[in-house]
N, C-alpha and C. Protein backbone atom coordinates (compact mmCIF):
# COMPACT_ATOMS: atom_id res chain seq x y z
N UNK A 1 36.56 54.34 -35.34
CA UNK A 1 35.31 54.83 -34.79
C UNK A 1 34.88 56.06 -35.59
N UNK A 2 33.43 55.94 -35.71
CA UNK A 2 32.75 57.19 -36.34
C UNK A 2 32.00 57.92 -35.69
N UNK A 3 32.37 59.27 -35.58
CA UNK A 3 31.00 60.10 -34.49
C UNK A 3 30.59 60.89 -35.41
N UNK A 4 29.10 61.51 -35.30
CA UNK A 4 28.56 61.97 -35.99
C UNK A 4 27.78 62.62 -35.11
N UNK A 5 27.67 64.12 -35.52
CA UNK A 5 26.76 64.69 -34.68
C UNK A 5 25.75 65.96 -35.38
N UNK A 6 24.83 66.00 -34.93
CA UNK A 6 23.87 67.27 -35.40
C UNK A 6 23.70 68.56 -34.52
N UNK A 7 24.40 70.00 -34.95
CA UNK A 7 23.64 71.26 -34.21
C UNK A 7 22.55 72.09 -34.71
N UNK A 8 21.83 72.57 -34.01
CA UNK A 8 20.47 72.96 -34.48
C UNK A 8 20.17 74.32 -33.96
N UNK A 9 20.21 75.52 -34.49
CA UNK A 9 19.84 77.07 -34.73
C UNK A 9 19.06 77.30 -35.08
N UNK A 10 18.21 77.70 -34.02
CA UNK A 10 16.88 78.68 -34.43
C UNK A 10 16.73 79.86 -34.17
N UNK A 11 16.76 80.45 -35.41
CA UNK A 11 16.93 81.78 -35.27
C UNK A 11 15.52 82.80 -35.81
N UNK A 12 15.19 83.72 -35.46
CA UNK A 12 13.53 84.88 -35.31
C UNK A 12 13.46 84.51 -37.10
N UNK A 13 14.06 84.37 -37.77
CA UNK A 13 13.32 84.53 -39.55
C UNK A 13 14.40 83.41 -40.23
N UNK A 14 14.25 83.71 -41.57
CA UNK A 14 15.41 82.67 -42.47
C UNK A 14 16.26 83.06 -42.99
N UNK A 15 16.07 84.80 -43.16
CA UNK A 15 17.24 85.71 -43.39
C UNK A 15 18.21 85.46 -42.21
N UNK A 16 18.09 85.50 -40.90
CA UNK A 16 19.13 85.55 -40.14
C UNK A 16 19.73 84.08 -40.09
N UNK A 17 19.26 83.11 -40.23
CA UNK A 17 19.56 81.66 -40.42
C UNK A 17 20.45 81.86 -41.45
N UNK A 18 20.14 81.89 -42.87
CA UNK A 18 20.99 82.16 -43.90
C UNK A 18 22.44 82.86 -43.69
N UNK A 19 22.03 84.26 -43.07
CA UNK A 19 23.65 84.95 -42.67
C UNK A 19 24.22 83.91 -41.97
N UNK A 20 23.94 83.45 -40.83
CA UNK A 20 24.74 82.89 -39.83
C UNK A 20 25.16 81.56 -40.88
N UNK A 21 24.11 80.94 -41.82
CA UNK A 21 25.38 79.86 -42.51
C UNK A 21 26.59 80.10 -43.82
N UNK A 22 25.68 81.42 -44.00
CA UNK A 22 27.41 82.10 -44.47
C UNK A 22 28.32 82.64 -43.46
N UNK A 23 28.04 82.52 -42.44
CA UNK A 23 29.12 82.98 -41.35
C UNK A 23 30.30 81.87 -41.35
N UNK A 24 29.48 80.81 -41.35
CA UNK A 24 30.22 79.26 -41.01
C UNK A 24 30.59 78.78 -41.94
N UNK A 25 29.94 79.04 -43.55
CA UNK A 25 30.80 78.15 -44.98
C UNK A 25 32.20 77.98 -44.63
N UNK A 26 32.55 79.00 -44.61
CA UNK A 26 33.95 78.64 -44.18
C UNK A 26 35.18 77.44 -43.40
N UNK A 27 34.27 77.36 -42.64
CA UNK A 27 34.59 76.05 -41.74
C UNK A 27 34.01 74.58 -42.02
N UNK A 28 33.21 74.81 -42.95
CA UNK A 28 32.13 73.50 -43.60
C UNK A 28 33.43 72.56 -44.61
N UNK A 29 34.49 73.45 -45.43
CA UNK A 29 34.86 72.38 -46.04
C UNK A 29 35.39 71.43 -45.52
N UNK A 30 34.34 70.07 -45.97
CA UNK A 30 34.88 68.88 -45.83
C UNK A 30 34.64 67.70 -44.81
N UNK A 31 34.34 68.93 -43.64
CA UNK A 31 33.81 68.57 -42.48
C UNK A 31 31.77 68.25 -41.94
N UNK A 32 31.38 69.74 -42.40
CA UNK A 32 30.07 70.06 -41.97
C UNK A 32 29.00 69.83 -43.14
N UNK A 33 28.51 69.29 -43.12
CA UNK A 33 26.99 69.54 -44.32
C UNK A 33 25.91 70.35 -43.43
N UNK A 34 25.86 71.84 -43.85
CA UNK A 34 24.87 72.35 -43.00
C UNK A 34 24.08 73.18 -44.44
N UNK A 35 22.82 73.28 -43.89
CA UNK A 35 21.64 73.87 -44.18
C UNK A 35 20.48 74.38 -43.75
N UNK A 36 19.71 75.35 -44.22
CA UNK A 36 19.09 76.57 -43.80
C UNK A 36 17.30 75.61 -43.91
N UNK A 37 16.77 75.37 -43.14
CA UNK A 37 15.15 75.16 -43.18
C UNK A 37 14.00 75.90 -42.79
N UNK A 38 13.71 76.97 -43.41
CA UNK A 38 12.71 77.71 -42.70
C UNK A 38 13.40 78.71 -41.92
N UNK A 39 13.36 78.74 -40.32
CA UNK A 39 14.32 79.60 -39.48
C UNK A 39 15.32 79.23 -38.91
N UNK A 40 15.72 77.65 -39.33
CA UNK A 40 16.80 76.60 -38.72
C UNK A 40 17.83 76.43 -39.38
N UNK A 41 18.79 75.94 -38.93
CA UNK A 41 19.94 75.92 -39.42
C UNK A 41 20.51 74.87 -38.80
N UNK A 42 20.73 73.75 -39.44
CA UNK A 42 21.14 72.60 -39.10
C UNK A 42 22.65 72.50 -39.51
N UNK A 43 23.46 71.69 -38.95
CA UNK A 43 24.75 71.45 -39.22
C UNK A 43 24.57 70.22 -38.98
N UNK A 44 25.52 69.25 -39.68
CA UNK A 44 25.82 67.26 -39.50
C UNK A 44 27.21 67.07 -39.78
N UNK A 45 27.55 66.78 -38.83
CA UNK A 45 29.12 66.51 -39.14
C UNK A 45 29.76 65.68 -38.74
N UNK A 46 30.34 64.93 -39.35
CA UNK A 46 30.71 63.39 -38.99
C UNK A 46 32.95 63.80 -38.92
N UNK A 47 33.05 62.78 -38.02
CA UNK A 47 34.66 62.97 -37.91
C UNK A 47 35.00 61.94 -37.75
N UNK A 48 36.08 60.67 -37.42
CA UNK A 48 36.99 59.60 -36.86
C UNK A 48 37.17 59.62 -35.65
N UNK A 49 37.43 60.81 -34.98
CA UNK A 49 37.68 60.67 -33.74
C UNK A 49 36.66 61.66 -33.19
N UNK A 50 36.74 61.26 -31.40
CA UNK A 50 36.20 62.74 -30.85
C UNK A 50 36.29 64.08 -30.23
N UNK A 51 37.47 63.75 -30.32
CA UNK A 51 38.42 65.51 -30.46
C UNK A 51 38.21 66.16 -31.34
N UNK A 52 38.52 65.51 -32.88
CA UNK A 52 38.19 66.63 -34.00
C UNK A 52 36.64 66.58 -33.85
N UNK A 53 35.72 66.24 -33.36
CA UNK A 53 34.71 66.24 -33.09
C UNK A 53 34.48 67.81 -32.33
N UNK A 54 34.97 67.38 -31.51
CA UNK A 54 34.54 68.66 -30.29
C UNK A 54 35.54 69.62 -30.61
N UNK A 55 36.68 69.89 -31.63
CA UNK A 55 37.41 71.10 -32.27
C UNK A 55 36.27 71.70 -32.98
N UNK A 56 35.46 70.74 -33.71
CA UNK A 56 34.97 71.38 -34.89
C UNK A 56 33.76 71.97 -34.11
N UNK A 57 33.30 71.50 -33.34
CA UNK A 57 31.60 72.35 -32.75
C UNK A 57 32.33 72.99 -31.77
N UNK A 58 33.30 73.21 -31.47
CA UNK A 58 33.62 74.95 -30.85
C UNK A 58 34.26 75.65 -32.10
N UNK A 59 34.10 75.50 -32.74
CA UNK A 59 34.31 76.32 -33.69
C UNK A 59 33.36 76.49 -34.47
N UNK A 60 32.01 76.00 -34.51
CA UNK A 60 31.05 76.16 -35.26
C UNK A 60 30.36 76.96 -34.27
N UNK A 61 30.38 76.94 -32.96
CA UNK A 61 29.76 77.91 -31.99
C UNK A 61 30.51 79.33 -31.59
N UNK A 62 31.96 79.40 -32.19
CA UNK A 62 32.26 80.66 -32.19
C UNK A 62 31.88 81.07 -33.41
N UNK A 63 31.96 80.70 -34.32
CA UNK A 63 31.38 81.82 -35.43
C UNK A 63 30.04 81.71 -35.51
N UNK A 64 29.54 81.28 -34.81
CA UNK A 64 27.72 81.39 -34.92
C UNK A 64 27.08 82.53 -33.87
N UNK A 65 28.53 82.41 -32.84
CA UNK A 65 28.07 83.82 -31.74
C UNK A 65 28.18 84.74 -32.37
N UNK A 66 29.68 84.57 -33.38
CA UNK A 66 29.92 86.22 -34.06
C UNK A 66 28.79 86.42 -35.34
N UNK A 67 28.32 85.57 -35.36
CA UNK A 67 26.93 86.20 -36.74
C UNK A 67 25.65 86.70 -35.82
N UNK A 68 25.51 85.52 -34.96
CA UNK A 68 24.43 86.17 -33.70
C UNK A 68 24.88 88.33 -33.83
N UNK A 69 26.29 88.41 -33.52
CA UNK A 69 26.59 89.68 -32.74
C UNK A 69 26.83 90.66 -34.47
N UNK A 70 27.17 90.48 -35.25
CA UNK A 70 26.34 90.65 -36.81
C UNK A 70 24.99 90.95 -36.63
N UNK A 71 24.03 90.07 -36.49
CA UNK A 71 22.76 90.25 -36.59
C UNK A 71 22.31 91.25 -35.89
N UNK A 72 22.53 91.18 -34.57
CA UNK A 72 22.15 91.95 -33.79
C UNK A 72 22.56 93.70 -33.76
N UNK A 73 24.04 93.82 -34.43
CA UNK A 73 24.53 95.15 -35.01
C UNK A 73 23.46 95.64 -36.26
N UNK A 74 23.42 94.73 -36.77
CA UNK A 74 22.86 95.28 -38.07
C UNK A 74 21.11 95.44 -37.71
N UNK A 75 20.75 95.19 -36.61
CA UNK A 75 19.60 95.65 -36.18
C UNK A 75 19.51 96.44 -35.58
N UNK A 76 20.54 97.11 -35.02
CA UNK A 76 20.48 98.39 -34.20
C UNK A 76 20.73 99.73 -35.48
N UNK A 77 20.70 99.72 -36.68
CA UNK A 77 21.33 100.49 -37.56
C UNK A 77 19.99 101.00 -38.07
């Protein structure tokens, strides 16, 4: 079996889109094809099963909170 799924970030500009998908390169090898459109930030990620499915998008949603909480530091400065 193949699951495949899409997450979708919209974030106020394309600068903050951009940070947040260098937040996540990290976790992309191999797994994620994500990219920056305008103020969006798409992720597609296909797995075999649906556990590593749902490992990988909680983990694409913790480091997307911690760039959220990035962004938001670096706007209070």
């Amino acid at each position: 079996m193949e699951v495949q799924s899409t997450i979708i970030f919209k974030y106020r500009t394309k600068k903050e889109a951009k940070i947040a998908l260098a937040s996540i390169r990290p976790d992309n090898m191999g797994f994620i094809n994500s990219h920056v459109e305008e103020n969006i930030l798409i992720c597609k990620l296909e797995s075999r099963t649906l556990r590593t499915t749902l490992a990988t998008i909680d983990d694409i949603l913790f480091c997307e909170m911690m760039a959220e909480k990035i962004i938001d530091f670096t706007k209070n400065e």
